[in-house]
PDB file of N, CA and C in Angstrom:
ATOM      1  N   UNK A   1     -17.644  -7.477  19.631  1.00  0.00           N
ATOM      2  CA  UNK A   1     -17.141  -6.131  19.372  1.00  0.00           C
ATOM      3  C   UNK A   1     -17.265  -5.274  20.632  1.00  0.00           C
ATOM      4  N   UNK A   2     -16.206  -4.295  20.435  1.00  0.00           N
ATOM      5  CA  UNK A   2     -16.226  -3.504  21.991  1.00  0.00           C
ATOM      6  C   UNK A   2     -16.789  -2.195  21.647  1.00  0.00           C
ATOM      7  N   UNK A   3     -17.341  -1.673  22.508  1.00  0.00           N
ATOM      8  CA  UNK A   3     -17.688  -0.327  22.347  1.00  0.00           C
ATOM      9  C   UNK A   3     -17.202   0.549  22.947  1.00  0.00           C
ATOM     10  N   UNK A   4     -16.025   0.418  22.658  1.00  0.00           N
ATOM     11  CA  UNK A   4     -14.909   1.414  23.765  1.00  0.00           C
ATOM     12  C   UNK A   4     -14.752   2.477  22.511  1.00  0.00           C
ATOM     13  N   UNK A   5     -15.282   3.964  22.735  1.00  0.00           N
ATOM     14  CA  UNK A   5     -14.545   4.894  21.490  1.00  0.00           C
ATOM     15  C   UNK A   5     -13.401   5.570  21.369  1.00  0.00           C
ATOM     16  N   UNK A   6     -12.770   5.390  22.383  1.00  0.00           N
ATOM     17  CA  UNK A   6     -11.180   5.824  22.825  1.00  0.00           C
ATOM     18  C   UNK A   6     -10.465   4.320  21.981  1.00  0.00           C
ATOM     19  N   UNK A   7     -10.824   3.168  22.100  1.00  0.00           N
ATOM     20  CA  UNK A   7      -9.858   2.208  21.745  1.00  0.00           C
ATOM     21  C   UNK A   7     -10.162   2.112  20.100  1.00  0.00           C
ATOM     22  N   UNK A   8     -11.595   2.749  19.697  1.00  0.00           N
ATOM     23  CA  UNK A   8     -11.770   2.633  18.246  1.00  0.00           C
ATOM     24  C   UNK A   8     -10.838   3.838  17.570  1.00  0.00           C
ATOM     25  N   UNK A   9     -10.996   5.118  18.075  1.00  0.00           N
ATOM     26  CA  UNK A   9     -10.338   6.310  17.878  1.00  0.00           C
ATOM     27  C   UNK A   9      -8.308   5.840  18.035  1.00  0.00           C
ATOM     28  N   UNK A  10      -8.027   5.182  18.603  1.00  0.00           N
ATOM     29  CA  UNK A  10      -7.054   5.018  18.512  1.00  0.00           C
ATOM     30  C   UNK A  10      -6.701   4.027  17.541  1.00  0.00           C
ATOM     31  N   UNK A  11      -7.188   3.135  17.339  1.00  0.00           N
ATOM     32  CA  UNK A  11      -7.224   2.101  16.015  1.00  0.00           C
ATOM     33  C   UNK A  11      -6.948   3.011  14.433  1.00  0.00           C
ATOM     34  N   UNK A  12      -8.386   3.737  14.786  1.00  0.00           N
ATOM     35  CA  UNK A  12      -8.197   4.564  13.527  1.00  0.00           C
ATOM     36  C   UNK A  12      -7.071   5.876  12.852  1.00  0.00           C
ATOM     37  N   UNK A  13      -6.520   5.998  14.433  1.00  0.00           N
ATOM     38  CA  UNK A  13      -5.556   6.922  14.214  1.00  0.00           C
ATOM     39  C   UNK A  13      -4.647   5.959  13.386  1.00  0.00           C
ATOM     40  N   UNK A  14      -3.894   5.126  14.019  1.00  0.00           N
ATOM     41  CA  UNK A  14      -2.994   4.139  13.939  1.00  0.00           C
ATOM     42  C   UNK A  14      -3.178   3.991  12.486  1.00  0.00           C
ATOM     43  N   UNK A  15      -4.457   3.224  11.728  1.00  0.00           N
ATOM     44  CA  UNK A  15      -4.576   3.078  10.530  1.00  0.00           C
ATOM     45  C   UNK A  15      -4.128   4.146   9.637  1.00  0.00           C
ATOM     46  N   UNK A  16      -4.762   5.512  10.232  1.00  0.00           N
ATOM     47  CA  UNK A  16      -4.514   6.133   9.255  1.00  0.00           C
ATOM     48  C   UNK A  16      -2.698   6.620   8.981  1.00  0.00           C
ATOM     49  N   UNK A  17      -2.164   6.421  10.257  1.00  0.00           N
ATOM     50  CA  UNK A  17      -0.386   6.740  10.437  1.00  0.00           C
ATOM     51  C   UNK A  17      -0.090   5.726   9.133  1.00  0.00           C
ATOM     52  N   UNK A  18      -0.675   4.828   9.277  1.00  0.00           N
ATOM     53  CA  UNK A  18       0.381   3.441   8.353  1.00  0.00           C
ATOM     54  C   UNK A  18      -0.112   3.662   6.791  1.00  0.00           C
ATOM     55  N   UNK A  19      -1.636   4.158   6.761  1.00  0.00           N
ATOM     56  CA  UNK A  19      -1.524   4.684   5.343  1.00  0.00           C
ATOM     57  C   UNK A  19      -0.817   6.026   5.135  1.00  0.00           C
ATOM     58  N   UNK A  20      -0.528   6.724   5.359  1.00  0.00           N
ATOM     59  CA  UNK A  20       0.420   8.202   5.234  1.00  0.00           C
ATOM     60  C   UNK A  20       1.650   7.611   4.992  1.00  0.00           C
ATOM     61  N   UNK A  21       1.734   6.339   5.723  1.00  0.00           N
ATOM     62  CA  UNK A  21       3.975   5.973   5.904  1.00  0.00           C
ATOM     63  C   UNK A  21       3.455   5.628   3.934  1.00  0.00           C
ATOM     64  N   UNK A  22       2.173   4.652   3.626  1.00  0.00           N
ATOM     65  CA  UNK A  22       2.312   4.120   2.445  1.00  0.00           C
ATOM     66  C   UNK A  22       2.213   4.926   1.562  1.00  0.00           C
ATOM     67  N   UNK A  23       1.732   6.497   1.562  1.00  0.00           N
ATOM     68  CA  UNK A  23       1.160   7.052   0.921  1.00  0.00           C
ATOM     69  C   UNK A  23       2.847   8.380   0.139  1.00  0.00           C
ATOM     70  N   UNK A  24       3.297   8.300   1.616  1.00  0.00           N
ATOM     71  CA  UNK A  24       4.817   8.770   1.597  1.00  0.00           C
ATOM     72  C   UNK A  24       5.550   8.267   0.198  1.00  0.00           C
ATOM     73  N   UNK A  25       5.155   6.411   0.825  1.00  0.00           N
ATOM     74  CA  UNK A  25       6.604   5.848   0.021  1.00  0.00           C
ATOM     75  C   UNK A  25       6.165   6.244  -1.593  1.00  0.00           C
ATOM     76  N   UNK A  26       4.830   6.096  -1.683  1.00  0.00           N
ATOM     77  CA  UNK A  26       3.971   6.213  -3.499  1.00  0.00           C
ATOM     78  C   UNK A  26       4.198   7.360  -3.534  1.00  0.00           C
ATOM     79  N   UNK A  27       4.088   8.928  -2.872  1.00  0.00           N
ATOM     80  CA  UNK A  27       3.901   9.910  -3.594  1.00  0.00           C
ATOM     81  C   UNK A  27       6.191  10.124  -3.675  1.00  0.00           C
ATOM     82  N   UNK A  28       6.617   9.129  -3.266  1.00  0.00           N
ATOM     83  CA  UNK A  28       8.065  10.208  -3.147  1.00  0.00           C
ATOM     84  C   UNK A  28       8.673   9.034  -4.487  1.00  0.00           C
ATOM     85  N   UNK A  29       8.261   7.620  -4.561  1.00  0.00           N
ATOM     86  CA  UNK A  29       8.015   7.428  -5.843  1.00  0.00           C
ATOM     87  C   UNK A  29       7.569   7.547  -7.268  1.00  0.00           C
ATOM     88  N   UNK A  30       6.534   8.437  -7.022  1.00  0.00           N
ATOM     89  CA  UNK A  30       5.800   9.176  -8.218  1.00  0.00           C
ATOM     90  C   UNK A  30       7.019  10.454  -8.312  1.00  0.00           C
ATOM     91  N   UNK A  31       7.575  10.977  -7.418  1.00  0.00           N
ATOM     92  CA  UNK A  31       8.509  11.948  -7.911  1.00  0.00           C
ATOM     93  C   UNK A  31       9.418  11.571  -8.560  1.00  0.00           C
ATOM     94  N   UNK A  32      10.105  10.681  -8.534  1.00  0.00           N
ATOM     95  CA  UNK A  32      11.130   9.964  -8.755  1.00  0.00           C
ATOM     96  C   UNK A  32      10.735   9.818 -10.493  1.00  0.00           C
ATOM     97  N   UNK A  33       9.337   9.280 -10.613  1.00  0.00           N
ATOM     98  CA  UNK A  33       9.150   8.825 -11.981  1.00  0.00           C
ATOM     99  C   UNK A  33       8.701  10.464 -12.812  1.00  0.00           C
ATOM    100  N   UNK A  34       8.649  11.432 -12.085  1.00  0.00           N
ATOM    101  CA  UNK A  34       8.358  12.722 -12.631  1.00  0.00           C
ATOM    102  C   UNK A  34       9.635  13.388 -13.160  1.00  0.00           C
ATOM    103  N   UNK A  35      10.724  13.368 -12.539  1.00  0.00           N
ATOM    104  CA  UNK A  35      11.711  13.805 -12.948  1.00  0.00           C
ATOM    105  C   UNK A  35      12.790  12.786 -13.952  1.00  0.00           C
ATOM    106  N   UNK A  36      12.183  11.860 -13.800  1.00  0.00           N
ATOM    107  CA  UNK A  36      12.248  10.697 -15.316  1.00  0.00           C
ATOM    108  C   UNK A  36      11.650  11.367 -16.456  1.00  0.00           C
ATOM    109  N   UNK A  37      10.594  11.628 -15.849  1.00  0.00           N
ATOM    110  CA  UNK A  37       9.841  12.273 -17.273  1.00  0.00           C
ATOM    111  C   UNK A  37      10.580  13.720 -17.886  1.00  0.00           C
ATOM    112  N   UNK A  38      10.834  14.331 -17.102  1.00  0.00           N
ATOM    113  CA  UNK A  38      10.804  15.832 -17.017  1.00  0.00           C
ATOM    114  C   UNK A  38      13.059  15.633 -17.855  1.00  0.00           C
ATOM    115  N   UNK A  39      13.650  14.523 -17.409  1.00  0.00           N
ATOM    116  CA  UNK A  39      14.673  14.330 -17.963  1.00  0.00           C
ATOM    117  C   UNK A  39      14.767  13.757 -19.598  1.00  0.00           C
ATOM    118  N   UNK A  40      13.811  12.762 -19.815  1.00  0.00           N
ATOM    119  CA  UNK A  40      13.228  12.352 -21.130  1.00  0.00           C
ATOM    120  C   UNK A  40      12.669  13.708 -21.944  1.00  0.00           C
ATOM    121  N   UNK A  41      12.367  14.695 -21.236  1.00  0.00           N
ATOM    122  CA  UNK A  41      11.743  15.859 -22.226  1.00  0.00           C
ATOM    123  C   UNK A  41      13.198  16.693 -22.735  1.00  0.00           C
ATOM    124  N   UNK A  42      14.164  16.621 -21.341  1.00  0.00           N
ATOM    125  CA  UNK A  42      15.108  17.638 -21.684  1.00  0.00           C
ATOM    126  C   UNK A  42      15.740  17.198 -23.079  1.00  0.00           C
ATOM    127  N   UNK A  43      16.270  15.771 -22.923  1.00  0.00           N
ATOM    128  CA  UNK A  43      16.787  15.226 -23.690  1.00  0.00           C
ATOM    129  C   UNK A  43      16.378  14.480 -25.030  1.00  0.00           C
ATOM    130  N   UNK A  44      14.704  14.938 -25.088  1.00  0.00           N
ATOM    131  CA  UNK A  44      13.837  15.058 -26.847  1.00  0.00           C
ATOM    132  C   UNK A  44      14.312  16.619 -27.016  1.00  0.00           C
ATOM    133  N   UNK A  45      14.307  17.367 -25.936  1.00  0.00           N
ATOM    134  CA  UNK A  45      14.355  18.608 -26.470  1.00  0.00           C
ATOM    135  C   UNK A  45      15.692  19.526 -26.671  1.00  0.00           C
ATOM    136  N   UNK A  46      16.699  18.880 -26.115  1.00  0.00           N
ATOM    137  CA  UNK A  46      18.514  18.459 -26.693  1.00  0.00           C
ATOM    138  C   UNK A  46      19.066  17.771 -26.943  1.00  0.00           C
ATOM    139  N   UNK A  47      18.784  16.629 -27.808  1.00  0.00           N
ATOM    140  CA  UNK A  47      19.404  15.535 -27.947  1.00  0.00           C
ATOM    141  C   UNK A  47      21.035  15.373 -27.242  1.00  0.00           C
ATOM    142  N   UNK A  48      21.869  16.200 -26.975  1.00  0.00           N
ATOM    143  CA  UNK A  48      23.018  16.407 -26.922  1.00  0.00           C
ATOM    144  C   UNK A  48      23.109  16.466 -25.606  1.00  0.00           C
ATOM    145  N   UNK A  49      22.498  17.041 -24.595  1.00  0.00           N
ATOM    146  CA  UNK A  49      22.440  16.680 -23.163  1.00  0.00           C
ATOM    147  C   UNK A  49      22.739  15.302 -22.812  1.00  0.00           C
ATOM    148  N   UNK A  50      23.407  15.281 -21.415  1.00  0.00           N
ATOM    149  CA  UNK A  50      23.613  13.815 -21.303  1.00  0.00           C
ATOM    150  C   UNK A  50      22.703  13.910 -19.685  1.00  0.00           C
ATOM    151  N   UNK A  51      21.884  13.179 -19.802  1.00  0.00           N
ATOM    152  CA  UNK A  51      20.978  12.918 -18.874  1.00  0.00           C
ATOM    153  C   UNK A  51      20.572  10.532 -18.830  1.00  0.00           C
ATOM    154  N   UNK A  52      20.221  10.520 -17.586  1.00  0.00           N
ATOM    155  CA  UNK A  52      20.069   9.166 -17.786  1.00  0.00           C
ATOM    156  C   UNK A  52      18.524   8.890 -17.394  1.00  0.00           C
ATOM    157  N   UNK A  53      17.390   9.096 -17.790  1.00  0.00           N
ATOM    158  CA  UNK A  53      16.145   8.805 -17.659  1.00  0.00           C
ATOM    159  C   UNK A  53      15.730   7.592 -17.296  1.00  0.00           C
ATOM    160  N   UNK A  54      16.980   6.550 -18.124  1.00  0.00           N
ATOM    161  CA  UNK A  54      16.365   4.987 -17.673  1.00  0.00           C
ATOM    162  C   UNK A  54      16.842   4.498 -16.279  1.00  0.00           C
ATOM    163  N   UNK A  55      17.840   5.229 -15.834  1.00  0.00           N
ATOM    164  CA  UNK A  55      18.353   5.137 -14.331  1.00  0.00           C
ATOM    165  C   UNK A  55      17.376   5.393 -13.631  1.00  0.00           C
ATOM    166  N   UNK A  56      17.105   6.758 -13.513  1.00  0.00           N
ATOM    167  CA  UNK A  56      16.080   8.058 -12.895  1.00  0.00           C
ATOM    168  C   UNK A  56      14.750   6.206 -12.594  1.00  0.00           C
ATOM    169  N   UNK A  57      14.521   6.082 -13.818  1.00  0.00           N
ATOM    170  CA  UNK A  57      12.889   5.086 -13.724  1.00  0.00           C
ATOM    171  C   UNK A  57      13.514   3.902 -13.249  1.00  0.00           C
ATOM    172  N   UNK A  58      14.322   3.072 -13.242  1.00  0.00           N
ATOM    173  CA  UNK A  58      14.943   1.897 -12.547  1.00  0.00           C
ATOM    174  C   UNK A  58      15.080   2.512 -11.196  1.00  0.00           C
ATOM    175  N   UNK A  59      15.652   3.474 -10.476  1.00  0.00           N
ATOM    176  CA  UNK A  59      15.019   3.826  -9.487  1.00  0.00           C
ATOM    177  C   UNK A  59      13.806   3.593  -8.764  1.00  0.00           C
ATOM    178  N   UNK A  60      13.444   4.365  -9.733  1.00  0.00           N
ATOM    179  CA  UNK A  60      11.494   3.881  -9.220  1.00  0.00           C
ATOM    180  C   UNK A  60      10.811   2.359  -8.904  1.00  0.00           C
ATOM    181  N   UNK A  61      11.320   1.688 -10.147  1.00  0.00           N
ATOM    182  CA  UNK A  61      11.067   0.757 -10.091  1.00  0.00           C
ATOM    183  C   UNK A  61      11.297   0.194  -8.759  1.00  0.00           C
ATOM    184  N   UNK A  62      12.605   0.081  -8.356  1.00  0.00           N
ATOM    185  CA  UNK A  62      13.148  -0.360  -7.339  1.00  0.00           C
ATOM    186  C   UNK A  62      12.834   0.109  -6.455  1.00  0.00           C
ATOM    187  N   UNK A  63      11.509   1.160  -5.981  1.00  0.00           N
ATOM    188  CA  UNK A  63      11.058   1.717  -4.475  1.00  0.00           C
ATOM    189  C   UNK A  63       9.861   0.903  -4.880  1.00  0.00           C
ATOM    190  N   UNK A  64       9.397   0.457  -6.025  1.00  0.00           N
ATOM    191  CA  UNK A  64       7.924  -0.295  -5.703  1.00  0.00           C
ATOM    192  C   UNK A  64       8.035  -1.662  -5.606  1.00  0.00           C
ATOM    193  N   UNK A  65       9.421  -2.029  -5.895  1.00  0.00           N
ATOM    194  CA  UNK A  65       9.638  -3.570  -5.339  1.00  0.00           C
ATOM    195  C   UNK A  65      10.574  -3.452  -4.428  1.00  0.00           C
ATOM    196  N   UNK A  66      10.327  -2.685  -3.669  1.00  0.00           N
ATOM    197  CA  UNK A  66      11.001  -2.689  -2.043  1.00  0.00           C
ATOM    198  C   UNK A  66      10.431  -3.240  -1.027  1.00  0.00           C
ATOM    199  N   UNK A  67      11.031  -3.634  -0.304  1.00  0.00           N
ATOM    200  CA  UNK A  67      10.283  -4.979   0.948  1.00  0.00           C
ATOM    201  C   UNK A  67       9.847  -3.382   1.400  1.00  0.00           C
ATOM    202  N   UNK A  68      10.166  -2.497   1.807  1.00  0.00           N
ATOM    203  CA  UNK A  68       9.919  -1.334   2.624  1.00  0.00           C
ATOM    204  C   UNK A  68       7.939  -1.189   2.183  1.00  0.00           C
ATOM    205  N   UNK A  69       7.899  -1.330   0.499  1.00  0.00           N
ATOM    206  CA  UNK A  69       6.417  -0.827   0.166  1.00  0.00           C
ATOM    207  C   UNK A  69       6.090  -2.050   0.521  1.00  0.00           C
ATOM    208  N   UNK A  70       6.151  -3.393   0.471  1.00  0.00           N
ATOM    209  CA  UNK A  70       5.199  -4.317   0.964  1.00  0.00           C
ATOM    210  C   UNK A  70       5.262  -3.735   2.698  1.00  0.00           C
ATOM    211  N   UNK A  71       5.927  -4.037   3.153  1.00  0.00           N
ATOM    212  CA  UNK A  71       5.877  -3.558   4.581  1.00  0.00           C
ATOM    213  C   UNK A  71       5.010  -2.857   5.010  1.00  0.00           C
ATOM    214  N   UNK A  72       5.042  -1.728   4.257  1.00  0.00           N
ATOM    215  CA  UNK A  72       3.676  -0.659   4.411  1.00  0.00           C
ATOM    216  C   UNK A  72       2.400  -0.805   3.769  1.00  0.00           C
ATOM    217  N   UNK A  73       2.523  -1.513   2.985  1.00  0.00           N
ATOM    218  CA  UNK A  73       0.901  -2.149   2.867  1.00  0.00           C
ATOM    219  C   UNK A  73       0.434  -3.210   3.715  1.00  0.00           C
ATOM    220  N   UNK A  74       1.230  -4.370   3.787  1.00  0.00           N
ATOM    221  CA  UNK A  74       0.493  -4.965   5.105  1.00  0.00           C
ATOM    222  C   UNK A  74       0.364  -4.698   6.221  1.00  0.00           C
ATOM    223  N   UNK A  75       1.368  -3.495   7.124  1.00  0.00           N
ATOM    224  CA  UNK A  75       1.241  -2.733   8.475  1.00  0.00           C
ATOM    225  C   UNK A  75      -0.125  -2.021   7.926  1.00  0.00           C
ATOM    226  N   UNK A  76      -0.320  -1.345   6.696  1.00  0.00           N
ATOM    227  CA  UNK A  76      -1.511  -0.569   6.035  1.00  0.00           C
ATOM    228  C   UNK A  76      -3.184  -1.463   6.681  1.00  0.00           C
ATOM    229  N   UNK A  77      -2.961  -2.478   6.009  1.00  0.00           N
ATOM    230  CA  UNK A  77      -4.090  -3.761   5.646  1.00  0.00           C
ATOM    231  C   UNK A  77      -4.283  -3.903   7.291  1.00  0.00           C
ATOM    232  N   UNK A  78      -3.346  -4.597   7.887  1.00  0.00           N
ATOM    233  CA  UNK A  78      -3.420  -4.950   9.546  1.00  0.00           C
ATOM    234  C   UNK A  78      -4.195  -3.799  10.377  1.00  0.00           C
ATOM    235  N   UNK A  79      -3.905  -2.644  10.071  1.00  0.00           N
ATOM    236  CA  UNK A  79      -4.140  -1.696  11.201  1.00  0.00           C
ATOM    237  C   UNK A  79      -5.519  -1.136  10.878  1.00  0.00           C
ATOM    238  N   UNK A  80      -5.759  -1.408   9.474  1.00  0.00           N
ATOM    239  CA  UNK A  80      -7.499  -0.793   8.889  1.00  0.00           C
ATOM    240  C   UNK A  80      -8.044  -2.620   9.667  1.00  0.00           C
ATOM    241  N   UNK A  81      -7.350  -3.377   8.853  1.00  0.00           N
ATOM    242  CA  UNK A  81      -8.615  -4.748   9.778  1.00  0.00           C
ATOM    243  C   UNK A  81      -9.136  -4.957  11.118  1.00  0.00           C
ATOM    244  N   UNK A  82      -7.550  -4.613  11.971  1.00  0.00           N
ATOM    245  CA  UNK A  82      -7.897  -4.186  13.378  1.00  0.00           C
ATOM    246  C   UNK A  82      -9.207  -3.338  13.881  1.00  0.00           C
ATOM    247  N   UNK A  83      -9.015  -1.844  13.250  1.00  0.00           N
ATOM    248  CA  UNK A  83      -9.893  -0.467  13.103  1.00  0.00           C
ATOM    249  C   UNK A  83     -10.980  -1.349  13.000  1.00  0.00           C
ATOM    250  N   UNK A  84     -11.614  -2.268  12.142  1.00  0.00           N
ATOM    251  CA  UNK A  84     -12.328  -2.978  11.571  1.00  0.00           C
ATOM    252  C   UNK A  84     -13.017  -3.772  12.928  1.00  0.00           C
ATOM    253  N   UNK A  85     -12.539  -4.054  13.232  1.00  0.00           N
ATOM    254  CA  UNK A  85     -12.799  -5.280  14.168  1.00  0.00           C
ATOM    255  C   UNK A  85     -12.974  -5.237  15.788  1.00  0.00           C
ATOM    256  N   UNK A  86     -12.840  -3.738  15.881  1.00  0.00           N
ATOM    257  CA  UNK A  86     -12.839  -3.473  17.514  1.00  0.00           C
ATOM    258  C   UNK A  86     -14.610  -2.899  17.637  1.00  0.00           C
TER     259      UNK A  86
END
């Protein structure tokens, strides 16, 4: 192990960039499944509205099985093990 604190400090920056990219893709996914929800209420609470809720959440679905979110968890995993290891 090195005891360089400029090369650890930069590790850890790095880590933390790649959790924010992951943290991005989950919180702009959680929106996605919020306004699913928030469309499912309109439409208990007008039946007569035409809204598509199961789209809105197949959406979602489809950002958490995106090569993009694996991508960012293992750039995630790599850059904390690195941090780890210097």
């Amino acid at each position: 192990m090195t005891s360089d604190p400029q090369k650890r400090a930069m590790a850890a920056r790095e880590a933390r960039e790649a959790l924010l990219q992951l943290k991005k893709l989950v919180d702009e996914t959680t929106e996605t499944t919020h306004v699913a929800e928030l469309q499912a209420i309109g439409f208990a609470v007008r039946p007569g509205q035409r809204v598509d809720a199961l789209t809105t959440l197949r959406t979602a679905l489809e950002s958490l099985r995106s090569p993009h979110l694996e991508t960012a968890i293992n750039q995630a995993c790599e850059r904390l093990e690195f941090a780890l290891s210097i």
